[in-house]
Protein backbone atom coordinates (compact mmCIF):
# COMPACT_ATOMS: atom_id res chain seq x y z
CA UNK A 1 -28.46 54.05 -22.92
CA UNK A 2 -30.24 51.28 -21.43
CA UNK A 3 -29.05 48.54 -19.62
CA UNK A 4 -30.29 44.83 -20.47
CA UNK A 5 -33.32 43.40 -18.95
CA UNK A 6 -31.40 40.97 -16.80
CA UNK A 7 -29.01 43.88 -15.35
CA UNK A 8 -30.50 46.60 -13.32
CA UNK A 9 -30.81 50.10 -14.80
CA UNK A 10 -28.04 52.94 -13.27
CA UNK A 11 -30.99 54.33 -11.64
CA UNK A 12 -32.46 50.91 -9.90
CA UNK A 13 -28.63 50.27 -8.98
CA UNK A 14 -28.38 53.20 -7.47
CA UNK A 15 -31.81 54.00 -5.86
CA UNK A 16 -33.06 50.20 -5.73
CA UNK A 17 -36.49 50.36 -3.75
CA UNK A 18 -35.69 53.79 -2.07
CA UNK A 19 -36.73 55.93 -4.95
CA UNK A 20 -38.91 53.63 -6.90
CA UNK A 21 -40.72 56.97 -8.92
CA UNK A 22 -37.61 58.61 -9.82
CA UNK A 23 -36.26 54.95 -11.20
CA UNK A 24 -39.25 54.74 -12.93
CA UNK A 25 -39.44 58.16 -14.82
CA UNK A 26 -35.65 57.95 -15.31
CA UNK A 27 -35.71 54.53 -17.31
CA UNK A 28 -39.14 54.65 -18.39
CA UNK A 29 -39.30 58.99 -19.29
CA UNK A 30 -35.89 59.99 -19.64
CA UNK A 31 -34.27 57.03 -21.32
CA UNK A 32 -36.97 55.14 -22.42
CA UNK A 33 -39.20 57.78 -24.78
CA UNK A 34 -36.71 61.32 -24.38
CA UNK A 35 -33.13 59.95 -25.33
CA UNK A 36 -34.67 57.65 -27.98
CA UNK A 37 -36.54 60.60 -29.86
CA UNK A 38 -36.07 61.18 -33.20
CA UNK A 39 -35.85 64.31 -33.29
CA UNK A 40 -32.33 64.93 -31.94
CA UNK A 41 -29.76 62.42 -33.10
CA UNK A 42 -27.95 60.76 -30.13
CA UNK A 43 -25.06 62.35 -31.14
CA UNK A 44 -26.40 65.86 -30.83
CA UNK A 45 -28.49 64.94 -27.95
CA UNK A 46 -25.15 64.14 -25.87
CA UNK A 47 -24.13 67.43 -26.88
CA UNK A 48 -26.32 69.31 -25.60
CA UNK A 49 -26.83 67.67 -22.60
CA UNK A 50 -22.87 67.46 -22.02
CA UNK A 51 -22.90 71.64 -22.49
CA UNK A 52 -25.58 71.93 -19.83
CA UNK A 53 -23.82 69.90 -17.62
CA UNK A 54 -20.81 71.65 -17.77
CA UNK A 55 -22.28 74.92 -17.73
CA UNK A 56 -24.59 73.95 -14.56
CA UNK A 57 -21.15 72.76 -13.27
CA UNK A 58 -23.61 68.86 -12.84
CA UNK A 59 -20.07 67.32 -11.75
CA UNK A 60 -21.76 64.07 -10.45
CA UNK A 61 -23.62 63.54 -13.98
CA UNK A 62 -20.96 65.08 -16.36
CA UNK A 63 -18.10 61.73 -16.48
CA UNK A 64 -21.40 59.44 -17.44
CA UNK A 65 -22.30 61.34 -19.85
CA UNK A 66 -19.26 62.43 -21.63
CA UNK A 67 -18.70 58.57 -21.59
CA UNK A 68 -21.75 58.45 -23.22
CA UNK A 69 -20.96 61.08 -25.65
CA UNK A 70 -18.23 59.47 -27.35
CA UNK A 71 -20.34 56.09 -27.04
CA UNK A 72 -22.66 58.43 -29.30
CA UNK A 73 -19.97 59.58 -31.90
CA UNK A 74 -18.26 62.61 -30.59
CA UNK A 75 -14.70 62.26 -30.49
CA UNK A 76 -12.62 63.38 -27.61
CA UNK A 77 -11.24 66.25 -29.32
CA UNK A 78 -14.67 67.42 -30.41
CA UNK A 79 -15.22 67.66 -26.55
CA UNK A 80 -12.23 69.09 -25.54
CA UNK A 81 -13.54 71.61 -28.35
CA UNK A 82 -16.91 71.99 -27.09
CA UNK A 83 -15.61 72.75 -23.23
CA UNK A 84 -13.15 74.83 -24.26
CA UNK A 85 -15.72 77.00 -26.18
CA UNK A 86 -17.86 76.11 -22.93
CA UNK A 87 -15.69 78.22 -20.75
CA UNK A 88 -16.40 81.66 -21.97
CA UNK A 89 -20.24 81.34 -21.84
CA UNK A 90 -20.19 78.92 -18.63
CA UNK A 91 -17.55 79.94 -16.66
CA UNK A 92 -13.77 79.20 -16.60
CA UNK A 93 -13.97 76.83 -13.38
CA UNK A 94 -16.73 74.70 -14.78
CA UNK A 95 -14.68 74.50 -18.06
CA UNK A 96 -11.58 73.30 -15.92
CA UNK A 97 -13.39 70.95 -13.98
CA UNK A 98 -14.80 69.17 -17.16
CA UNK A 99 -11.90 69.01 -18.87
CA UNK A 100 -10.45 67.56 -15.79
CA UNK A 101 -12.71 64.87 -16.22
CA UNK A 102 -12.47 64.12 -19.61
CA UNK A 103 -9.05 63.63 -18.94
CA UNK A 104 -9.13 61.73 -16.56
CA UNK A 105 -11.99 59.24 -18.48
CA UNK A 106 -9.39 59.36 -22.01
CA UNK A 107 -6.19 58.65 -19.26
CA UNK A 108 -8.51 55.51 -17.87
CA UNK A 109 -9.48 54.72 -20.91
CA UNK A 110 -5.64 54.31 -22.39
């Protein structure tokens, strides 16, 4: 999940020198020690973190990371699996609205 040294992070891209703490925890924390931990495999850990996304409807977050997700080994009808199961516990218009996106990410992807 993290970019090359000679490219900036998504979070430096985004943020540059504006929000030079919140770069910092979210390449050094977040990406650099939580995503790499061994005690989730990526696979699961894009799991999870795509069904809290969708269930916090996290629209702005949610096409990175199912991107992300089937970087990590799911496979686009795992996650049409997952938000469809998604919908009952999270709500019908969150499920929508992912699966809008997915779409949209396999449709751009074709």
């Amino acid at each position: 999940m993290r970019m090359s040294s000679d490219k900036p992070s998504g979070a430096k891209a985004v943020f540059g020198d504006f929000a030079p703490q919140l770069v910092r925890l979210t390449d050094d924390v977040l990406f650099g020690q939580v995503w790499p931990d061994e005690g989730l495999s990526r696979r699961d850990r894009s799991l999870v973190t795509v069904a809290a996304l969708v269930a916090l409807y996290r629209g702005n977050e949610l096409p990175f990371h199912l991107k992300t997700a089937m970087d990590n080994g799911l496979s686009v009808e795992e996650l049409k699996h997952a938000i469809t199961h998604l919908a009952f516990y999270a709500g019908w218009p969150n499920a929508m609205t992912a699966m809008t996106q997915l779409k949209k990410i396999v449709e751009e992807g074709s």
